[in-house]
N, C-alpha and C. Protein backbone atom coordinates (compact mmCIF):
# COMPACT_ATOMS: atom_id res chain seq x y z
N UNK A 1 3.29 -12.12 -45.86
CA UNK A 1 3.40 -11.88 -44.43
C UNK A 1 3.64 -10.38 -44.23
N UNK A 2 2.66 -9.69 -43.56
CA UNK A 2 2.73 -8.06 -43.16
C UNK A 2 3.69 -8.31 -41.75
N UNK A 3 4.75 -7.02 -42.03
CA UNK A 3 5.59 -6.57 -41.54
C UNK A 3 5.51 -5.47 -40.65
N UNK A 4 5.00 -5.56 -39.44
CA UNK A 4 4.88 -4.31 -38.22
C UNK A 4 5.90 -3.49 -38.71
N UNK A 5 5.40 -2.15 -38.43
CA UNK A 5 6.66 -0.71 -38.69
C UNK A 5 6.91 -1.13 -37.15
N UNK A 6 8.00 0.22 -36.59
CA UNK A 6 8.51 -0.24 -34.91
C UNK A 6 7.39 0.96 -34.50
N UNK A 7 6.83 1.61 -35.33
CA UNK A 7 5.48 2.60 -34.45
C UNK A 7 4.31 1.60 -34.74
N UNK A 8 4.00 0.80 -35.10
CA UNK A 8 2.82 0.50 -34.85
C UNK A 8 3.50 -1.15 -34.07
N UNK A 9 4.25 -1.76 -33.67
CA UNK A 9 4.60 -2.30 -32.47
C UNK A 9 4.36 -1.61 -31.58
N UNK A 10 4.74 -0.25 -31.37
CA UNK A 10 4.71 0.26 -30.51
C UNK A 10 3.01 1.17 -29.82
N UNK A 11 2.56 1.16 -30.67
CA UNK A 11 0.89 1.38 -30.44
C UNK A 11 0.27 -0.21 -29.75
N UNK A 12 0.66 -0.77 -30.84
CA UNK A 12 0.16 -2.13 -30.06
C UNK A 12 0.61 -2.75 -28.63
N UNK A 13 1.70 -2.07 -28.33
CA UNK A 13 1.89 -2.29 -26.81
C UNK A 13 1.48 -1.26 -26.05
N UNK A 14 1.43 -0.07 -26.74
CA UNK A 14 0.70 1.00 -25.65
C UNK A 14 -0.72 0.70 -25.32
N UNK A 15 -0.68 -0.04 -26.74
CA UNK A 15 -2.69 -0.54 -26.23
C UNK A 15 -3.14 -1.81 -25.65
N UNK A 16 -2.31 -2.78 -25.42
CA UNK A 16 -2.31 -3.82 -24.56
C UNK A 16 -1.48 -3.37 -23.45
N UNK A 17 -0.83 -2.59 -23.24
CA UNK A 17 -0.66 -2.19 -21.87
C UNK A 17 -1.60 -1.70 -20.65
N UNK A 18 -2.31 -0.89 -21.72
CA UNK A 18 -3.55 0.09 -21.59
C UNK A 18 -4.46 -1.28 -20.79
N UNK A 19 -4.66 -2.19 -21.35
CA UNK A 19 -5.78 -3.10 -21.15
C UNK A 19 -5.47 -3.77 -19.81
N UNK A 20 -3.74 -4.37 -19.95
CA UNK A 20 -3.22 -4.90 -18.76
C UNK A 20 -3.43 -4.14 -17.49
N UNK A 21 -3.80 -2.84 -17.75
CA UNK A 21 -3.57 -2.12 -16.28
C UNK A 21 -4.74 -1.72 -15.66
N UNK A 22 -6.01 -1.77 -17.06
CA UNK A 22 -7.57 -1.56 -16.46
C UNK A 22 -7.71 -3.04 -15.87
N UNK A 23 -7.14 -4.26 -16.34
CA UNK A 23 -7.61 -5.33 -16.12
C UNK A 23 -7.02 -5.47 -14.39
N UNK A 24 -5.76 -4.99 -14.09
CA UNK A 24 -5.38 -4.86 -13.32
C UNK A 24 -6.10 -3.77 -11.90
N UNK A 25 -6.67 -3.29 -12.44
CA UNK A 25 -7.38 -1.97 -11.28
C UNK A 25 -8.19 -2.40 -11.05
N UNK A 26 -9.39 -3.13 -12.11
CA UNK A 26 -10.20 -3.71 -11.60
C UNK A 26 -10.38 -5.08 -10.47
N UNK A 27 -9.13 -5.51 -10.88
CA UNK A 27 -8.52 -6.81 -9.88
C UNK A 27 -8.20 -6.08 -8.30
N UNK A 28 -7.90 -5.01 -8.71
CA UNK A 28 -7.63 -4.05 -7.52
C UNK A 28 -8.50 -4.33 -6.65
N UNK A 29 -9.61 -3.37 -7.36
CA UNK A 29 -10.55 -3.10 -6.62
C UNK A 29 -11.79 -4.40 -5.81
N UNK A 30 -11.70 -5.39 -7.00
CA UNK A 30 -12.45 -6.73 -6.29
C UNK A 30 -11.30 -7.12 -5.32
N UNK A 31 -10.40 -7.29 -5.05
CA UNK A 31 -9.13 -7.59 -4.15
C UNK A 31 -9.89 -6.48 -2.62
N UNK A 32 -9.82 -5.40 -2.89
CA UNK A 32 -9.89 -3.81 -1.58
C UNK A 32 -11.53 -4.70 -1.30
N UNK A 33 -12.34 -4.79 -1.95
CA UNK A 33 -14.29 -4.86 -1.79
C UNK A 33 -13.74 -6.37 -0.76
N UNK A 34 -13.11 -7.28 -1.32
CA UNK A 34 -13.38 -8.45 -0.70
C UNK A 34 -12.51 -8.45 0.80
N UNK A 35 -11.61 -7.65 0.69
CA UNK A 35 -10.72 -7.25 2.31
C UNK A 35 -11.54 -6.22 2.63
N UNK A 36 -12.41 -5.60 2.69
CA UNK A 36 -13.44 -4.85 3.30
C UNK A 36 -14.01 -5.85 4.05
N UNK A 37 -15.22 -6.30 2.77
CA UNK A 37 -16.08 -7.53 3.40
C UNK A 37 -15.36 -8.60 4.15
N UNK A 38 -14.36 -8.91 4.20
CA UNK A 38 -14.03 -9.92 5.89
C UNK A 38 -13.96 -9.10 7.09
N UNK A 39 -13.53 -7.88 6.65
CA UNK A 39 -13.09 -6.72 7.72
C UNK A 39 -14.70 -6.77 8.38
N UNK A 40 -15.29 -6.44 7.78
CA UNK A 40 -16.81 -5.80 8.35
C UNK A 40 -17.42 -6.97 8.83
N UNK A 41 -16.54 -8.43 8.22
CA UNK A 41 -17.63 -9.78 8.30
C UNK A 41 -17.76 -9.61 10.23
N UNK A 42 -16.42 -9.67 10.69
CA UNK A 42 -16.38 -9.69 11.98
C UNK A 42 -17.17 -8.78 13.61
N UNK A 43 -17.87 -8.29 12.59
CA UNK A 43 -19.24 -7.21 13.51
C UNK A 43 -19.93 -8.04 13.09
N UNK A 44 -20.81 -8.56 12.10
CA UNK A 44 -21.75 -9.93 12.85
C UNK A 44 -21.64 -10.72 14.17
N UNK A 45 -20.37 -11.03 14.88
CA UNK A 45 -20.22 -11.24 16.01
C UNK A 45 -20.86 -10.76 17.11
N UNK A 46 -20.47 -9.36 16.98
CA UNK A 46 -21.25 -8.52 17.66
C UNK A 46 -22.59 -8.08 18.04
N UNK A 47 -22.95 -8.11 16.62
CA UNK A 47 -24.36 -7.88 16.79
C UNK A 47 -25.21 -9.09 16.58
N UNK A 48 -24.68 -10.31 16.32
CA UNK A 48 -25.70 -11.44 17.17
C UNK A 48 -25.43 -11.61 18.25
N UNK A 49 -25.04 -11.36 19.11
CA UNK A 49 -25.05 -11.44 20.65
C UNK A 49 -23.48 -12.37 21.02
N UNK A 50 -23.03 -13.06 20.14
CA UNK A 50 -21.71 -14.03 20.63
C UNK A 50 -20.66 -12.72 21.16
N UNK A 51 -20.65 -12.31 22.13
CA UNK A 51 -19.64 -11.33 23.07
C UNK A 51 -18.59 -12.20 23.09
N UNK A 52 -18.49 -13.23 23.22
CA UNK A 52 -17.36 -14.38 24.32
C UNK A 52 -16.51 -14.48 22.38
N UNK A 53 -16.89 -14.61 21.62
CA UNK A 53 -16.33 -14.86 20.46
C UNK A 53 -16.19 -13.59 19.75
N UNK A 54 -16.04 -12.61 20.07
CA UNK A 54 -15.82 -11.26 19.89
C UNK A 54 -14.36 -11.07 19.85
N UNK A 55 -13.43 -10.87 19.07
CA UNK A 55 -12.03 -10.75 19.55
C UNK A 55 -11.59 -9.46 18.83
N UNK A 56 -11.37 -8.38 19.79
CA UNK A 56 -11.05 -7.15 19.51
C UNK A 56 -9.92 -7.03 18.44
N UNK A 57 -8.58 -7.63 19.15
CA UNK A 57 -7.54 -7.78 18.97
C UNK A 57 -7.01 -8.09 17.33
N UNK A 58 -7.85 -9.13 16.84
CA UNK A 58 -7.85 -9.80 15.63
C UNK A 58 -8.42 -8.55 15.04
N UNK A 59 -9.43 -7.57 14.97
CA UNK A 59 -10.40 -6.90 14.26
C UNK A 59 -9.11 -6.00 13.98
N UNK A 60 -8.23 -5.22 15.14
CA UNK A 60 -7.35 -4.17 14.90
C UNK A 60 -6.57 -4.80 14.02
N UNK A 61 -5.81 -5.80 14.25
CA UNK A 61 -5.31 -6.08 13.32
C UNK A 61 -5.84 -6.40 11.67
N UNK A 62 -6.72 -6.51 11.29
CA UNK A 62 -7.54 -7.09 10.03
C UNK A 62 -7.33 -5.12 9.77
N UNK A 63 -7.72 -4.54 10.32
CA UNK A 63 -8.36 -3.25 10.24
C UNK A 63 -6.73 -2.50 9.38
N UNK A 64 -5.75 -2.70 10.33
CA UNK A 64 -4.59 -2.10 9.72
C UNK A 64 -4.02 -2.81 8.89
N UNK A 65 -4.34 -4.24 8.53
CA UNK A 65 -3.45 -5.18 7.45
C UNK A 65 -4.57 -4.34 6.31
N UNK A 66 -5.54 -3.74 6.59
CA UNK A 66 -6.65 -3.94 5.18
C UNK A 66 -6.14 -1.88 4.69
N UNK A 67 -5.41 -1.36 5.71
CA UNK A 67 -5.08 -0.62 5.51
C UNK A 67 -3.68 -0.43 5.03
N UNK A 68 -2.94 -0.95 4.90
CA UNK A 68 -1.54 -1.28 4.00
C UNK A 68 -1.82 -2.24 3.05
N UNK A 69 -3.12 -2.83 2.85
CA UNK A 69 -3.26 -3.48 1.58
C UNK A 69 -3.55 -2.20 0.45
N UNK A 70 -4.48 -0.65 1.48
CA UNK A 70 -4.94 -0.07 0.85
C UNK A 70 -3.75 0.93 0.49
N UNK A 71 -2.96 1.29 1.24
CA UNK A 71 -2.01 2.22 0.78
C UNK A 71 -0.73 1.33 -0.53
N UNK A 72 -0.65 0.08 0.07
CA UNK A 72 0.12 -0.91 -1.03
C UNK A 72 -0.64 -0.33 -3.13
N UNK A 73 -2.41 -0.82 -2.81
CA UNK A 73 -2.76 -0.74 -3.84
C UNK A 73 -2.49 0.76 -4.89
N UNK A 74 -2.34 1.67 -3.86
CA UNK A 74 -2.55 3.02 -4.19
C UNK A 74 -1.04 3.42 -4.86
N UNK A 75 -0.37 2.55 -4.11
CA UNK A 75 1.14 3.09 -4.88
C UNK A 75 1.10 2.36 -6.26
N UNK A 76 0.11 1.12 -6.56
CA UNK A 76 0.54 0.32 -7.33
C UNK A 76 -0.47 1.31 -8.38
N UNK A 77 -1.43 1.80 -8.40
CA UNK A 77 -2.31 3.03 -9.04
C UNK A 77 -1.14 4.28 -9.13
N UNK A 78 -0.80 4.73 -8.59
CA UNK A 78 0.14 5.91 -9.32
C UNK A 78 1.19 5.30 -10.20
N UNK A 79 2.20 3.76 -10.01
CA UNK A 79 2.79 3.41 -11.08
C UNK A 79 1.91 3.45 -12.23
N UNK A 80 0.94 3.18 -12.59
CA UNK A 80 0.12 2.51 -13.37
C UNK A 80 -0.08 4.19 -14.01
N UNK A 81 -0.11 5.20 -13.19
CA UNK A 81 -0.47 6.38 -13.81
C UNK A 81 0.51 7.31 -14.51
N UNK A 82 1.97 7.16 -13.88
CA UNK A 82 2.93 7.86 -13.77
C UNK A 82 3.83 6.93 -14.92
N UNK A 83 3.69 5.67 -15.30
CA UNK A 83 4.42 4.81 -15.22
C UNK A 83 5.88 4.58 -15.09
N UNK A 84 6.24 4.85 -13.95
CA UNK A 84 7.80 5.31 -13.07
C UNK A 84 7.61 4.71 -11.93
N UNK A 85 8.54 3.53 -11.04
CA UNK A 85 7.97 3.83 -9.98
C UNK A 85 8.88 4.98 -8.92
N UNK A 86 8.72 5.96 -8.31
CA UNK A 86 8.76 6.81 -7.35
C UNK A 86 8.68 6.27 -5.97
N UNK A 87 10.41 6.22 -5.68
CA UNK A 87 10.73 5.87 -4.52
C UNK A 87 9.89 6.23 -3.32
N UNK A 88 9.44 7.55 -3.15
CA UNK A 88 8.48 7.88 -1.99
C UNK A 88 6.89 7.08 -1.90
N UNK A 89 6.99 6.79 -3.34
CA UNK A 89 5.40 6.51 -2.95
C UNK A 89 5.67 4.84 -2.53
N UNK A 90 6.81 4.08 -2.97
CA UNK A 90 6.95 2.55 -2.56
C UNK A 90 7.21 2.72 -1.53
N UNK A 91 7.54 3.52 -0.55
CA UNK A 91 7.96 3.67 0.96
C UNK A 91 7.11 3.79 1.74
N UNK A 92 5.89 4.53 1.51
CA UNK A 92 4.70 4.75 2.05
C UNK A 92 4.39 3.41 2.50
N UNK A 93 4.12 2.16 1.92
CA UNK A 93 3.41 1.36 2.54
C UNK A 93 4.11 0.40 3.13
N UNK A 94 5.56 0.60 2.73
CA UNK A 94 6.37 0.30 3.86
C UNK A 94 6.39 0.64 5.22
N UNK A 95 7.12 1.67 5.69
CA UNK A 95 6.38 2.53 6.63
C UNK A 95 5.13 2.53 7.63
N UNK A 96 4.11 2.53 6.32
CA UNK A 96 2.39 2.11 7.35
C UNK A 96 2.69 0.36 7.91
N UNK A 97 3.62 -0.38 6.86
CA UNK A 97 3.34 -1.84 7.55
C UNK A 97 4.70 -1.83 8.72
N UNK A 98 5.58 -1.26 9.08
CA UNK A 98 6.31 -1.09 9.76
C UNK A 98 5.41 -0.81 10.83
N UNK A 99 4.68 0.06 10.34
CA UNK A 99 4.47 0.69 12.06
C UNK A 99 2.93 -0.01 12.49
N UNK A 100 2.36 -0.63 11.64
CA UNK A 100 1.22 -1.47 11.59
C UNK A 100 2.00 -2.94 12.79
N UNK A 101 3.48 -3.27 12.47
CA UNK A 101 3.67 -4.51 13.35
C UNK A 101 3.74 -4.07 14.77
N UNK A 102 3.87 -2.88 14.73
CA UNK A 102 4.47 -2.09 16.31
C UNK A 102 3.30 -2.40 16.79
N UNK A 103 2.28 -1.33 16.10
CA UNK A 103 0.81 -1.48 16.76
C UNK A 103 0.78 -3.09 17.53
N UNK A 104 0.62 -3.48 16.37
CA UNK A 104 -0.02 -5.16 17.16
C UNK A 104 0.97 -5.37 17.97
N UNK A 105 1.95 -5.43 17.42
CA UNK A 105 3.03 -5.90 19.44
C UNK A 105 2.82 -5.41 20.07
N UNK A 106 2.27 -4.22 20.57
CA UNK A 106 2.26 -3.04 21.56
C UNK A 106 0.58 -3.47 21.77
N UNK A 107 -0.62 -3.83 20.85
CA UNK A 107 -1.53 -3.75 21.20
C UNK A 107 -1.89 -5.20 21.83
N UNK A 108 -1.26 -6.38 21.72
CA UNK A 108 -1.05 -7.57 22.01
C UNK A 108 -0.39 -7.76 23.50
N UNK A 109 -0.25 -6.29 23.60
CA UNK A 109 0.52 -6.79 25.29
C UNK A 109 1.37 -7.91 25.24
N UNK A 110 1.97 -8.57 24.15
CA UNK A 110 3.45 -9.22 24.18
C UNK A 110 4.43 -8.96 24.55
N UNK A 111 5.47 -9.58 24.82
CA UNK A 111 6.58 -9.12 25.97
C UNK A 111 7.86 -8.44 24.40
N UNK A 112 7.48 -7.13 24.90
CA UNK A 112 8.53 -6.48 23.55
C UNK A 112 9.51 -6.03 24.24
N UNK A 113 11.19 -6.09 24.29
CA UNK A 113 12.38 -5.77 24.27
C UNK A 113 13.05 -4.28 23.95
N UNK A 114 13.44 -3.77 25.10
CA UNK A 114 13.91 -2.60 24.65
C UNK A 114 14.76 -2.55 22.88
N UNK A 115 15.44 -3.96 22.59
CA UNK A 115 15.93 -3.98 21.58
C UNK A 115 14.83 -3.52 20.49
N UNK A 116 14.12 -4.36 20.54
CA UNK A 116 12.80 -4.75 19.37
C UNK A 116 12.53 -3.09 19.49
N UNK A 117 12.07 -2.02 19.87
CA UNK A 117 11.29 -0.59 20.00
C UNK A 117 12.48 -0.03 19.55
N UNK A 118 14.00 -0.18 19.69
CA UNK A 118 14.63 0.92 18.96
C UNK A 118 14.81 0.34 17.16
N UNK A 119 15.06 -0.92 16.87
CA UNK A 119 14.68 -1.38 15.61
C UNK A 119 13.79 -1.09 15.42
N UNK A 120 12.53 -0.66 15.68
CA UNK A 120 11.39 -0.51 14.96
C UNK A 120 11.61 1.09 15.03
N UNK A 121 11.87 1.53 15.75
CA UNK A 121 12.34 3.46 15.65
C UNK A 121 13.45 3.70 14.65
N UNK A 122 14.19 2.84 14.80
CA UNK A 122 15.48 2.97 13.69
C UNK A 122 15.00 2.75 12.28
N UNK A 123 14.24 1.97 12.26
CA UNK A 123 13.85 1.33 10.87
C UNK A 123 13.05 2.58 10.51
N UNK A 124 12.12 2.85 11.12
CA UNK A 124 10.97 4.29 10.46
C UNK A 124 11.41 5.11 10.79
N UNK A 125 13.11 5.92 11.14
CA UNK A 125 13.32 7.26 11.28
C UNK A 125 14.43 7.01 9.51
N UNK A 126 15.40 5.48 9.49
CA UNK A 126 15.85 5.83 8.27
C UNK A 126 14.73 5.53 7.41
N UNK A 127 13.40 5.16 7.37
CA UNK A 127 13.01 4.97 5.93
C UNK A 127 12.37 6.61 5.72
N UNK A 128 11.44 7.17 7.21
CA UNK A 128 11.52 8.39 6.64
C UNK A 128 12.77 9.03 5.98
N UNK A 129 13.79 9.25 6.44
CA UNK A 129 14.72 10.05 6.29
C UNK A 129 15.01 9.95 4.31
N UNK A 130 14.68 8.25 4.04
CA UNK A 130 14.96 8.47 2.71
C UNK A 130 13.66 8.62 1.98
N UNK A 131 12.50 8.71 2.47
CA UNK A 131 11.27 9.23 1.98
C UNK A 131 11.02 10.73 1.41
N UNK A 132 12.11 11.05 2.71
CA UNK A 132 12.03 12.79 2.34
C UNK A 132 13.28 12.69 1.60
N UNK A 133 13.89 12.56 1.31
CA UNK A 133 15.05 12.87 0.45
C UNK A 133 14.77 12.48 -1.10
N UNK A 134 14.36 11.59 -1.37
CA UNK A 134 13.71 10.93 -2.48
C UNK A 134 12.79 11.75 -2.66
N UNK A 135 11.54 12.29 -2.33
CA UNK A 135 10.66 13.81 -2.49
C UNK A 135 11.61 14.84 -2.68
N UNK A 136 12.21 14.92 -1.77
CA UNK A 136 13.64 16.03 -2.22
C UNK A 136 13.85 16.63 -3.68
N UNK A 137 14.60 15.60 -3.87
CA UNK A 137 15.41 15.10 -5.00
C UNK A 137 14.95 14.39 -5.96
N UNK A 138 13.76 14.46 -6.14
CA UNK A 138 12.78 13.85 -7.04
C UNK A 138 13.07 14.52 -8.71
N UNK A 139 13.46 13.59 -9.98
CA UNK A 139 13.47 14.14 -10.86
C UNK A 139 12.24 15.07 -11.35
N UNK A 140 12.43 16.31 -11.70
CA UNK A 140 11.13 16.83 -12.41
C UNK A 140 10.04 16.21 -12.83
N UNK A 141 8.94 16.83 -12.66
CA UNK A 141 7.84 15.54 -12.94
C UNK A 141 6.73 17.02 -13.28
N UNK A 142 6.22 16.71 -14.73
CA UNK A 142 5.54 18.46 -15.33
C UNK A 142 4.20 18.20 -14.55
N UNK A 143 3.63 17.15 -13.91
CA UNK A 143 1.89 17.24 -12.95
C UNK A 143 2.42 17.58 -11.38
N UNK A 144 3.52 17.65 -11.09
CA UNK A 144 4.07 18.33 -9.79
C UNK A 144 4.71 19.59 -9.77
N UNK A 145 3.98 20.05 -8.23
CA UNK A 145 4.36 21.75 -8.28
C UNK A 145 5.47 21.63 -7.71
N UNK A 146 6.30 22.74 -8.25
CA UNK A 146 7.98 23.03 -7.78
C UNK A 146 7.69 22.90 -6.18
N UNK A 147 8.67 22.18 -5.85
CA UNK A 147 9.04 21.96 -4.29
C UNK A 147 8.69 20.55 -3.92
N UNK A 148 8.04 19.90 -4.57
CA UNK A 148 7.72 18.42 -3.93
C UNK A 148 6.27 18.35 -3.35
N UNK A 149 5.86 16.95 -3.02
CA UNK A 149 4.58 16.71 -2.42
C UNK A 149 4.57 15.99 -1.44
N UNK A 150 5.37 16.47 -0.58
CA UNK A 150 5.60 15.94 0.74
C UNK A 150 4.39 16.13 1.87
């Protein structure tokens, strides 16, 4: 029975890691192609003539969920690159989906509450606040220029 050294364990997980994370990007990317294609499915509506089955409303929304799917994926691509995750970049798509629910309440003409608009201001002035501080205070990182990438 051959006996792994702890460096060649350790190759062998750098190289099935390696695999886990192409296998993973590529899942990515059929995941982003197929939330495109529903996104775009909904202009066939349009341009066969059904106006009355046209629903704006639903499209904005599809449009910004497919856009925090896209900023979601992108943070999950810099872990994958960096392999760290970096508080600023998991906040990012926090943030876009924060302010993605405003949109639709606000674009839904639903009956929103002075309460509900300062929670949603409160919520995205502290997550900025620790977005930039976390860029701040970011441990050294040798592919970033001194000062941050804010």
């Amino acid at each position: 029975m051959m006996r792994l050294k702890k460096m060649d364990s350790m190759l062998l997980f750098d190289k099935a890691i390696k695999y886990i994370i192409n296998v993973l990007i590529i899942y990515i990317i059929v995941i982003l192609t197929a939330g495109l294609g529903k996104t775009l499915l909904a202009i066939t509506d349009f341009f066969s003539g059904e106006f009355a089955s046209f629903d704006l409303s639903s499209i904005v929304t599809d449009i910004l969920t497919f856009l925090v799917m896209i900023e979601l994926f992108r943070s999950f691509i810099e872990y994958f690159k960096s392999r760290r995750i970096r508080l600023h970049t998991m906040l990012d798509p926090a943030i876009i989906l924060i302010v993605r629910e405003l949109i639709v309440k606000l674009y839904s003409h639903g009956d929103i509450k002075g309460g509900v608009l300062t929670a949603f201001g409160v919520l995205i002035l502290c997550l900025g606040i620790i977005r930039t501080l976390a860029v701040c205070f970011s441990p050294a990182d040798e592919n970033r220029p001194p000062g941050g990438d804010v």
